[in-house]
PDB file of N, CA and C in Angstrom:
ATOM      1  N   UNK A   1      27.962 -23.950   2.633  1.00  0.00           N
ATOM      2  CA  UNK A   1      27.026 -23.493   1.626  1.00  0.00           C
ATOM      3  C   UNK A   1      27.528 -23.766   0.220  1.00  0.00           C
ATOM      4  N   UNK A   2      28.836 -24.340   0.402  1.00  0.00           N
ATOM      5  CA  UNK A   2      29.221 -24.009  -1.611  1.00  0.00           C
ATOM      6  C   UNK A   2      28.718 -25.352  -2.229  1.00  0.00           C
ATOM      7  N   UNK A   3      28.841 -26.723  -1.523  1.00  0.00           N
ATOM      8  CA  UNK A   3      27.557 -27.473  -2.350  1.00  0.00           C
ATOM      9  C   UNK A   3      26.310 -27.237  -2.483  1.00  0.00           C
ATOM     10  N   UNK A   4      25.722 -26.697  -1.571  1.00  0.00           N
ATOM     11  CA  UNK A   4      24.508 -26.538  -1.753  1.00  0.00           C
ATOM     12  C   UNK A   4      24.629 -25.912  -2.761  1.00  0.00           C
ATOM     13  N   UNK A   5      25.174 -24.609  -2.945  1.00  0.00           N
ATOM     14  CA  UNK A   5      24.956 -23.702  -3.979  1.00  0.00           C
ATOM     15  C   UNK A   5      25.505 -24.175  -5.375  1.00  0.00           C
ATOM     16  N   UNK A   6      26.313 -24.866  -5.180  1.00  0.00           N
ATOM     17  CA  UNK A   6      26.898 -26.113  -6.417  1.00  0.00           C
ATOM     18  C   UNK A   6      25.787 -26.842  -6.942  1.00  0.00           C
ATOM     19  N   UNK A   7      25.152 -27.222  -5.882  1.00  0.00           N
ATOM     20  CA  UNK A   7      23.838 -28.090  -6.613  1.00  0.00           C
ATOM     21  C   UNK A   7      22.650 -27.471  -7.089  1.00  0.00           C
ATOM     22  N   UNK A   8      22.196 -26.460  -6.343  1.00  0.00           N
ATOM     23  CA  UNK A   8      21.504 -25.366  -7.154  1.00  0.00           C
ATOM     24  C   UNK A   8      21.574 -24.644  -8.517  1.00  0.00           C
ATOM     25  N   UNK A   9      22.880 -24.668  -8.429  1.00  0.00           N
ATOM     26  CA  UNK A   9      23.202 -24.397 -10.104  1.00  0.00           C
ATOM     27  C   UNK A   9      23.298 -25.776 -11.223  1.00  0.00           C
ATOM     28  N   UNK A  10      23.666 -26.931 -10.590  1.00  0.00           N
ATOM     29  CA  UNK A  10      23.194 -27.865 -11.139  1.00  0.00           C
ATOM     30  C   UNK A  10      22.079 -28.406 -11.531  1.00  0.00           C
ATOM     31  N   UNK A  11      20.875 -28.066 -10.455  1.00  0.00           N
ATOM     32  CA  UNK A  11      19.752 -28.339 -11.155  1.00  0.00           C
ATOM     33  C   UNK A  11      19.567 -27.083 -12.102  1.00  0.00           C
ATOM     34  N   UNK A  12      19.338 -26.036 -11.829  1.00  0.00           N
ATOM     35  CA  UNK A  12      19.541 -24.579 -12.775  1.00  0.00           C
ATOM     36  C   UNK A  12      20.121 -25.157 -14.061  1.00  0.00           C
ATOM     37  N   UNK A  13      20.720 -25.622 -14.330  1.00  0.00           N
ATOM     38  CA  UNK A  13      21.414 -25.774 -15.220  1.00  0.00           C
ATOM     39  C   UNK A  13      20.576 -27.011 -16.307  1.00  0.00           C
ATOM     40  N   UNK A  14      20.589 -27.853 -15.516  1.00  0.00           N
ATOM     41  CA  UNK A  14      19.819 -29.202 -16.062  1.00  0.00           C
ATOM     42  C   UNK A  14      18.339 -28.730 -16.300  1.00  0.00           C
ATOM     43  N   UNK A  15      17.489 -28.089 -15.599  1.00  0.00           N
ATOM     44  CA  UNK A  15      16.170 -27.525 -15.873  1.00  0.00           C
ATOM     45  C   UNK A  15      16.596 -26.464 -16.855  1.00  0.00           C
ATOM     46  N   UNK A  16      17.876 -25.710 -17.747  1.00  0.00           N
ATOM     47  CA  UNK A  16      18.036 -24.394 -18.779  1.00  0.00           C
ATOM     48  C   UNK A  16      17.608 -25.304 -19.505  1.00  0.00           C
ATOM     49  N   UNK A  17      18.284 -26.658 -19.614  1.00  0.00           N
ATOM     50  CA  UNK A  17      18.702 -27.630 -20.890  1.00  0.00           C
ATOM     51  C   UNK A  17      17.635 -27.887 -21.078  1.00  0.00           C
ATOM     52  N   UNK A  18      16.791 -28.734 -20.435  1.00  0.00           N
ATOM     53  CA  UNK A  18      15.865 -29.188 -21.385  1.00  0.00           C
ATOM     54  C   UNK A  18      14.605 -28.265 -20.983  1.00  0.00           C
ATOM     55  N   UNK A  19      14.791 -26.954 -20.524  1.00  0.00           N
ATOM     56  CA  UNK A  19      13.287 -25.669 -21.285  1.00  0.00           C
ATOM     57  C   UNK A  19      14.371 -25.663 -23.156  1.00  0.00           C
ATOM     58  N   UNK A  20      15.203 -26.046 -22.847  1.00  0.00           N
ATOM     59  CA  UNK A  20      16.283 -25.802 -24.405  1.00  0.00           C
ATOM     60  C   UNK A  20      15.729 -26.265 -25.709  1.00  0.00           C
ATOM     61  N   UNK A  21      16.227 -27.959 -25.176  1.00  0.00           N
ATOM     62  CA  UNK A  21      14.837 -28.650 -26.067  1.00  0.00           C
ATOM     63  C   UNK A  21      13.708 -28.556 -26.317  1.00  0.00           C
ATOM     64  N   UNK A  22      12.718 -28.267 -24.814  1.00  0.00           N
ATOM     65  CA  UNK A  22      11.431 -27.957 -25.345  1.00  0.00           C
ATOM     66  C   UNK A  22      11.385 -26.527 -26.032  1.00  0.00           C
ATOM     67  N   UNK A  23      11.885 -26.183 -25.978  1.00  0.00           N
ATOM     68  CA  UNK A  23      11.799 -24.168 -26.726  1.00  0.00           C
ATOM     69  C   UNK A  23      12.317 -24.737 -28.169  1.00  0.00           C
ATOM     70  N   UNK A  24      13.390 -25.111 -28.625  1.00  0.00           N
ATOM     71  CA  UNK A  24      13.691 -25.543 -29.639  1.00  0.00           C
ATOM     72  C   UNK A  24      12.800 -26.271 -30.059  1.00  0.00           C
ATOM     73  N   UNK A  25      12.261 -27.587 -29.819  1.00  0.00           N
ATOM     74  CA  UNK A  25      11.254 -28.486 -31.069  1.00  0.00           C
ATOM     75  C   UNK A  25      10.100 -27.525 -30.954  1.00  0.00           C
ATOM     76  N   UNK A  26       9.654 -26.933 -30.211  1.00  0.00           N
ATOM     77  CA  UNK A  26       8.376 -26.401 -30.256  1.00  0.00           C
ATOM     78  C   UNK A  26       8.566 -24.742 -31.397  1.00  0.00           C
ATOM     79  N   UNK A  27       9.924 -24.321 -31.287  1.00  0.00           N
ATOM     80  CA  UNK A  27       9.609 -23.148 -32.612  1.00  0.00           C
ATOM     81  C   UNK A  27      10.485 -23.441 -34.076  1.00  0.00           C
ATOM     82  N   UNK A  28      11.270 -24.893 -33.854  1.00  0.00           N
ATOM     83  CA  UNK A  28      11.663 -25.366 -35.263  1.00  0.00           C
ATOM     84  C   UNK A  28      10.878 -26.752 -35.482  1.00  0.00           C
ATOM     85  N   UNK A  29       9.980 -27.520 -34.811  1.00  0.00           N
ATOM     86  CA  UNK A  29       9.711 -28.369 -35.219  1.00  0.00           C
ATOM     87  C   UNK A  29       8.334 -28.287 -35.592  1.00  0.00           C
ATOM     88  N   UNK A  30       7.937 -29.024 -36.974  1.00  0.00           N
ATOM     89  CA  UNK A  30       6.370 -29.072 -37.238  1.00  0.00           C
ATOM     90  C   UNK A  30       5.693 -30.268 -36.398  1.00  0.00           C
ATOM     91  N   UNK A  31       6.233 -31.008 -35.452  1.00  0.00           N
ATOM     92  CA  UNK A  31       5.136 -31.875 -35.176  1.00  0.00           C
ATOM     93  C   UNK A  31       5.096 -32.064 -33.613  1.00  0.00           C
ATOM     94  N   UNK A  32       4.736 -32.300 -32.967  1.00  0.00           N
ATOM     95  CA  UNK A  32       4.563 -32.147 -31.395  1.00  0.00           C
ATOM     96  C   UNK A  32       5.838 -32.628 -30.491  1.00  0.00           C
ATOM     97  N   UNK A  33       6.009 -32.650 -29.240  1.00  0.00           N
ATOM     98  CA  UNK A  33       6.806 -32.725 -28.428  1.00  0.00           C
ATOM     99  C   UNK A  33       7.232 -34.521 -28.544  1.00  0.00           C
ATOM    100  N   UNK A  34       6.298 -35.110 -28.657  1.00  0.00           N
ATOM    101  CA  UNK A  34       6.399 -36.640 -27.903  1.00  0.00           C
ATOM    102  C   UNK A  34       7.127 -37.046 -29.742  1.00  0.00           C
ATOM    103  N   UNK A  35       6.215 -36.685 -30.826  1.00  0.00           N
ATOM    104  CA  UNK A  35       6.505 -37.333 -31.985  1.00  0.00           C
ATOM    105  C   UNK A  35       8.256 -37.039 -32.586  1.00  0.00           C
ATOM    106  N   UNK A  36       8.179 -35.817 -32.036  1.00  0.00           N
ATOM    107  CA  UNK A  36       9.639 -34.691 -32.173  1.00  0.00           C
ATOM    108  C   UNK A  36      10.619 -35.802 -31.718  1.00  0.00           C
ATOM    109  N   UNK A  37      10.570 -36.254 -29.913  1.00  0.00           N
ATOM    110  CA  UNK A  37      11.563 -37.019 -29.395  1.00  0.00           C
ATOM    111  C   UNK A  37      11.652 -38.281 -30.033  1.00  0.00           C
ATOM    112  N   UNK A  38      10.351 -38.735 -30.520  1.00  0.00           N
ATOM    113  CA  UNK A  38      10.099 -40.352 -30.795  1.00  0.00           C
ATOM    114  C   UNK A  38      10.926 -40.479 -32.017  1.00  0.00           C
ATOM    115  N   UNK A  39      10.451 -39.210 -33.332  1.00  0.00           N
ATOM    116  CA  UNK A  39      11.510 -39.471 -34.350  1.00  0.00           C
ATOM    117  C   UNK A  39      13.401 -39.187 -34.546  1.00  0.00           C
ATOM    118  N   UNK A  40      13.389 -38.560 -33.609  1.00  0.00           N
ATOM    119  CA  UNK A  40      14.867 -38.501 -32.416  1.00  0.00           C
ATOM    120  C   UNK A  40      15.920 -39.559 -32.365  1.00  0.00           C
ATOM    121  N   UNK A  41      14.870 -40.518 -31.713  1.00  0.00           N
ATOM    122  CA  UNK A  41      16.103 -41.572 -31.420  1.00  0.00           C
ATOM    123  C   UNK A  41      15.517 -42.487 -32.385  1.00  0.00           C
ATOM    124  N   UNK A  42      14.713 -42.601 -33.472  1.00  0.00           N
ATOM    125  CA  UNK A  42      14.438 -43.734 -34.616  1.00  0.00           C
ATOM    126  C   UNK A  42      15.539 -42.934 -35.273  1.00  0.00           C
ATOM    127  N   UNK A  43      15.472 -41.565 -35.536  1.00  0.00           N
ATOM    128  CA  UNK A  43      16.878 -41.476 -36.924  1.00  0.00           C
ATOM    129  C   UNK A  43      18.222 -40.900 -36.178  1.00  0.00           C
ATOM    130  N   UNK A  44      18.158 -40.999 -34.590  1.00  0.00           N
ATOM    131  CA  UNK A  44      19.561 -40.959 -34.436  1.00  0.00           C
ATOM    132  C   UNK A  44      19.848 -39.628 -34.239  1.00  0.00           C
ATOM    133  N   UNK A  45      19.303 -38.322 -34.666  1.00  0.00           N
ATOM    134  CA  UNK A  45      19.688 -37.158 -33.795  1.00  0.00           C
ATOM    135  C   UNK A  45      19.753 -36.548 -32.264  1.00  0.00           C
ATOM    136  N   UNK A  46      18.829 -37.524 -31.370  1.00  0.00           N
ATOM    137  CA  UNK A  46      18.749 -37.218 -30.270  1.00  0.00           C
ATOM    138  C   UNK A  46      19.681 -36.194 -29.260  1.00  0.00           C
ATOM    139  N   UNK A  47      20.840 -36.786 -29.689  1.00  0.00           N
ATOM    140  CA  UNK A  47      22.013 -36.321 -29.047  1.00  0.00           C
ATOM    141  C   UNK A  47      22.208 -34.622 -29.488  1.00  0.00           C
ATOM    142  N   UNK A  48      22.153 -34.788 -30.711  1.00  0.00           N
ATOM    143  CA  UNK A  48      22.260 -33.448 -31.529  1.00  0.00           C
ATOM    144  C   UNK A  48      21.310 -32.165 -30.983  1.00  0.00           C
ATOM    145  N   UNK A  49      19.951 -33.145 -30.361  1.00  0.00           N
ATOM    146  CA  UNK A  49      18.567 -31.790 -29.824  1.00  0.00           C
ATOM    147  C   UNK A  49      19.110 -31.590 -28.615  1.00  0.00           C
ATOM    148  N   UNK A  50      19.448 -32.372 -27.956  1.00  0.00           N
ATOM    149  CA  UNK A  50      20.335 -32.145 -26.457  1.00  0.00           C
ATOM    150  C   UNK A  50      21.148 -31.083 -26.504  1.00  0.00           C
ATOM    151  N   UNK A  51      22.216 -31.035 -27.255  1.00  0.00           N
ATOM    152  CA  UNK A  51      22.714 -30.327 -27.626  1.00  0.00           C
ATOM    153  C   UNK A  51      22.234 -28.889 -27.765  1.00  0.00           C
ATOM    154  N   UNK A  52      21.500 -28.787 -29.084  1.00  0.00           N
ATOM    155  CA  UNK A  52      20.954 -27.504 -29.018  1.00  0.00           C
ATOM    156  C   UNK A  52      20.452 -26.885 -27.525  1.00  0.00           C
ATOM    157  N   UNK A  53      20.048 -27.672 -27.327  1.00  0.00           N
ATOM    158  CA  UNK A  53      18.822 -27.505 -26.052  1.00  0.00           C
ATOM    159  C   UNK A  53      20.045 -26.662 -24.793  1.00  0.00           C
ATOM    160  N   UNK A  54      21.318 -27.441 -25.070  1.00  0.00           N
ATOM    161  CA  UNK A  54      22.161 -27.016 -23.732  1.00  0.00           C
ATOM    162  C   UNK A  54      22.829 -25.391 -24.227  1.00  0.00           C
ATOM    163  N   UNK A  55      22.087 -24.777 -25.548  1.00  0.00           N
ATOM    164  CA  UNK A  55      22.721 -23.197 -25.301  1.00  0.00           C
ATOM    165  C   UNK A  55      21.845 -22.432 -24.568  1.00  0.00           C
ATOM    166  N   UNK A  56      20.799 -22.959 -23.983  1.00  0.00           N
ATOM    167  CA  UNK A  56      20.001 -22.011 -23.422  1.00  0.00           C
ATOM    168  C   UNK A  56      21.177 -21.670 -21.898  1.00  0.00           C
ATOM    169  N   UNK A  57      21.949 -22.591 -21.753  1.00  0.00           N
ATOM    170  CA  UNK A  57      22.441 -22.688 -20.475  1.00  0.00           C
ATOM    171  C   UNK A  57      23.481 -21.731 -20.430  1.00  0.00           C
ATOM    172  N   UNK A  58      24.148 -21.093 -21.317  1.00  0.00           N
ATOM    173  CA  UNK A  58      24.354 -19.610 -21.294  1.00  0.00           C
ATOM    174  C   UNK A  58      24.130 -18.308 -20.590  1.00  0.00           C
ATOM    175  N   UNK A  59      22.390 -18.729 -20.976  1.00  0.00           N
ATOM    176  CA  UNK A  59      22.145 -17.543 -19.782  1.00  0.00           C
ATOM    177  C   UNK A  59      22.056 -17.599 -18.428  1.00  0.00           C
ATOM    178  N   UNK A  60      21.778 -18.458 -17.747  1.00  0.00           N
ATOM    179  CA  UNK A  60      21.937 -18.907 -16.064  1.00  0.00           C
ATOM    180  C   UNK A  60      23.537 -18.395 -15.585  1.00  0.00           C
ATOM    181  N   UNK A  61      24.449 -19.466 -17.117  1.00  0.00           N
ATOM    182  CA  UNK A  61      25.695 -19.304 -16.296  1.00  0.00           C
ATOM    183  C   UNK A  61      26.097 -17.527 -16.289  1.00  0.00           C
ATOM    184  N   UNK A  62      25.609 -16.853 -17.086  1.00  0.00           N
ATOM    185  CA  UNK A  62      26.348 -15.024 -16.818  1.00  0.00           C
ATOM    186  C   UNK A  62      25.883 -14.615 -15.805  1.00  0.00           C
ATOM    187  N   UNK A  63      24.200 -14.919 -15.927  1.00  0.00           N
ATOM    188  CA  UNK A  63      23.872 -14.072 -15.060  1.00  0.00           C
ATOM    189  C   UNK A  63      24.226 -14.465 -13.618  1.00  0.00           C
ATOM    190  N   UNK A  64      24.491 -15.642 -13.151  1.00  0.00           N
ATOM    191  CA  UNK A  64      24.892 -16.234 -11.906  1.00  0.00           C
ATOM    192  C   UNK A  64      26.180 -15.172 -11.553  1.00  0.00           C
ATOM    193  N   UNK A  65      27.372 -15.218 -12.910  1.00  0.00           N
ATOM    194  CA  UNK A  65      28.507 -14.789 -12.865  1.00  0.00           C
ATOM    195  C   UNK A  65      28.218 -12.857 -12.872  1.00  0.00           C
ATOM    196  N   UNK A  66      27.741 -12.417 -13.296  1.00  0.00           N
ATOM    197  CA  UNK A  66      27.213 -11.699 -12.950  1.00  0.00           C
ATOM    198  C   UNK A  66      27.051 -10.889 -11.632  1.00  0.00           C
ATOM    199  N   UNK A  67      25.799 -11.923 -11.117  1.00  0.00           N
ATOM    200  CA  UNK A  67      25.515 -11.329  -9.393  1.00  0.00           C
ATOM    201  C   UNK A  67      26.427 -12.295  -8.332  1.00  0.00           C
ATOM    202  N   UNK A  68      27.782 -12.334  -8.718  1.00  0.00           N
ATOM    203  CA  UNK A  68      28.878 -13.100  -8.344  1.00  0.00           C
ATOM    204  C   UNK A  68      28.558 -13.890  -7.377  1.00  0.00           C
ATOM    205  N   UNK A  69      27.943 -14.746  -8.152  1.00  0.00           N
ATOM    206  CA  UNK A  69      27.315 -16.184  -7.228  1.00  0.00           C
ATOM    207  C   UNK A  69      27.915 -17.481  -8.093  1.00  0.00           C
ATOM    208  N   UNK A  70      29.426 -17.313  -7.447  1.00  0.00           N
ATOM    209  CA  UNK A  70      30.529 -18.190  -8.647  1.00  0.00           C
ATOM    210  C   UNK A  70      30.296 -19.550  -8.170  1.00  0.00           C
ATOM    211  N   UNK A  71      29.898 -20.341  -7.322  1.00  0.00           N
ATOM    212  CA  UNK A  71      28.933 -21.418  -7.383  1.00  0.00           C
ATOM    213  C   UNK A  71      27.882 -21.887  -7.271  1.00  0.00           C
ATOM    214  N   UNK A  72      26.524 -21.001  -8.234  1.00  0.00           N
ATOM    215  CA  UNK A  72      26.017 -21.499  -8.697  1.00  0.00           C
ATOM    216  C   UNK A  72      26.351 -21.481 -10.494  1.00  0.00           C
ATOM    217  N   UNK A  73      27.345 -20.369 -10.770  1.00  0.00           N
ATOM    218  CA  UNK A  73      27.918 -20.616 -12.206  1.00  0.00           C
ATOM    219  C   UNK A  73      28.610 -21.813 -12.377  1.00  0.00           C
ATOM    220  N   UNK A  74      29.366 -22.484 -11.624  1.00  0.00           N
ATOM    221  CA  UNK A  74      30.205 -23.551 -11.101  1.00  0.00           C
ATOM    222  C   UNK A  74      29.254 -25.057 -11.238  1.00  0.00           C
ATOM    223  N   UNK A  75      27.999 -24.560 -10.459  1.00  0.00           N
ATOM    224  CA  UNK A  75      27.111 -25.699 -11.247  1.00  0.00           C
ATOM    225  C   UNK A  75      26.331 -26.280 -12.745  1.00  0.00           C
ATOM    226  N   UNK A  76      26.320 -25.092 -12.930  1.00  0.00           N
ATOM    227  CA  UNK A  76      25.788 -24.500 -14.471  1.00  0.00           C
ATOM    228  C   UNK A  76      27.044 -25.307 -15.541  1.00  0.00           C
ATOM    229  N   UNK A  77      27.977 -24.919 -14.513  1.00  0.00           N
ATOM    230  CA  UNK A  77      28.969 -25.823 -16.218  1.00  0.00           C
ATOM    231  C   UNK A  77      29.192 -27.210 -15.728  1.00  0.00           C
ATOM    232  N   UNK A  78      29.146 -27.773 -14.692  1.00  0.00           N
ATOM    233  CA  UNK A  78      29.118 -29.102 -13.894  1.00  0.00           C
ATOM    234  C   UNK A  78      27.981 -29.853 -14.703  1.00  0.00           C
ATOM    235  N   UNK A  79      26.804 -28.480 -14.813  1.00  0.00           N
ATOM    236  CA  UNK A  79      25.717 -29.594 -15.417  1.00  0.00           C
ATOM    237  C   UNK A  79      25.706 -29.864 -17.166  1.00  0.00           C
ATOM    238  N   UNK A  80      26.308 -29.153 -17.593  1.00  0.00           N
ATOM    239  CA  UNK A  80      26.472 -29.037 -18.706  1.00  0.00           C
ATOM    240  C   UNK A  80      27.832 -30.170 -19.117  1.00  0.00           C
ATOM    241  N   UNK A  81      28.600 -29.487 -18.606  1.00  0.00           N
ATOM    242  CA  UNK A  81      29.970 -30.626 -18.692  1.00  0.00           C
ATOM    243  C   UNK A  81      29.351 -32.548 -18.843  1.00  0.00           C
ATOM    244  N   UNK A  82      28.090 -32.650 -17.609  1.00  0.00           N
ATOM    245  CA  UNK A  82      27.830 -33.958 -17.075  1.00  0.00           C
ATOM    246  C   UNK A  82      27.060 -34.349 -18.569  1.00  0.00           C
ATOM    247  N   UNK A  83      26.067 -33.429 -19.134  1.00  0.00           N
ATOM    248  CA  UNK A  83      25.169 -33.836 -20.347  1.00  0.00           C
ATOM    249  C   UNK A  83      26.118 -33.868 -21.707  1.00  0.00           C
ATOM    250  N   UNK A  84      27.389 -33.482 -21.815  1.00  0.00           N
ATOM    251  CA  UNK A  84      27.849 -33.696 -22.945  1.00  0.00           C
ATOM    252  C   UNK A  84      28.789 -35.067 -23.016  1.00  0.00           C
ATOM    253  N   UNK A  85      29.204 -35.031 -21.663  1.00  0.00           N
ATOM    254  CA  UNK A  85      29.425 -36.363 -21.605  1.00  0.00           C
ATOM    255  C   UNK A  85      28.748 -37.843 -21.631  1.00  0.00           C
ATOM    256  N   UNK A  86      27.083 -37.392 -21.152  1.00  0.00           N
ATOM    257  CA  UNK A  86      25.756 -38.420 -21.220  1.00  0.00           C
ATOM    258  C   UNK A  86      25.729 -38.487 -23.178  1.00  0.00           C
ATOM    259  N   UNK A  87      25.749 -37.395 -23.578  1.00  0.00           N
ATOM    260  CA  UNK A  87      25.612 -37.387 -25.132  1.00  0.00           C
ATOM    261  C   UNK A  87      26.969 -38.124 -25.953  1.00  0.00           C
ATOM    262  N   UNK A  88      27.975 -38.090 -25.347  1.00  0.00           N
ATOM    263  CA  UNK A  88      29.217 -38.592 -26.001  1.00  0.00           C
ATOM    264  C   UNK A  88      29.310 -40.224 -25.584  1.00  0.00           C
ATOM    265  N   UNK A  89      28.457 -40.793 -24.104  1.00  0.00           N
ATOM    266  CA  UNK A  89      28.585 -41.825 -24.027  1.00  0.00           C
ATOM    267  C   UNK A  89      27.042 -42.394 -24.977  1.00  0.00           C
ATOM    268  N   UNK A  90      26.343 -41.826 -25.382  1.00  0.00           N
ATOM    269  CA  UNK A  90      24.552 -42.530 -25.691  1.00  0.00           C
ATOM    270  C   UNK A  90      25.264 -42.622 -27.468  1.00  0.00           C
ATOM    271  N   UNK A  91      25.993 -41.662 -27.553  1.00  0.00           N
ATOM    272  CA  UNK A  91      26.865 -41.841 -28.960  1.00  0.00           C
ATOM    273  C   UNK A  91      27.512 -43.132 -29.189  1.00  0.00           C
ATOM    274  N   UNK A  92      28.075 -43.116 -28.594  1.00  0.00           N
ATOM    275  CA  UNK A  92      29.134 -44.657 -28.183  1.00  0.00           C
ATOM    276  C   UNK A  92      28.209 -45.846 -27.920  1.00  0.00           C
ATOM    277  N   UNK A  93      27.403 -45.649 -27.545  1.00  0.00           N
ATOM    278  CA  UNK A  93      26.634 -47.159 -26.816  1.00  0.00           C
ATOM    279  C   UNK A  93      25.746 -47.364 -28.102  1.00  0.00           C
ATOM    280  N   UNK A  94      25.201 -46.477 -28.781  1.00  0.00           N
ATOM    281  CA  UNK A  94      24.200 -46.405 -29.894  1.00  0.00           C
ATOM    282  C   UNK A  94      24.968 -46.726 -30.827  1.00  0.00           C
TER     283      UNK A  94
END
């Protein structure tokens, strides 16, 4: 059961992130979802909304830790760990 439950928190984790982004452009941004991302990667912050987007993932990982379900917290930072590294390589390649 501990991959399974490894991967459960991995998707958990990857679905916190980007409700992250969408919760973020939608109550700091003035212009819609698609125009939000589109002007993103024309001026190069993309990485930066990702970012924001991955503190929502905070709350999955306590509360997992919490109701001591230490791998699906285990996935939660697996998935997080994996997107800062996607952001540190889209940095580099860009």
């Amino acid at each position: 059961m501990n991959k399974q439950d490894l991967f459960i928190g991995f998707l958990v984790g990857v679905a916190a992130n980007i409700s992250g982004v969408f919760l973020y452009i939608s109550v700091f941004s003035e212009m819609n979802i698609d125009d939000t991302l589109a002007d993103a990667v024309t001026n190069g912050y993309l990485g930066k909304l990702i970012a924001l987007g991955a503190i929502l993932n905070f709350l999955p990982f306590f509360v997992f830790l919490k109701k001591n379900q230490q791998y699906h917290a285990r996935g939660v930072l697996l998935a997080t760990i994996c997107i800062a590294v996607a952001i540190a390589v889209y940095k580099v390649v860009s």
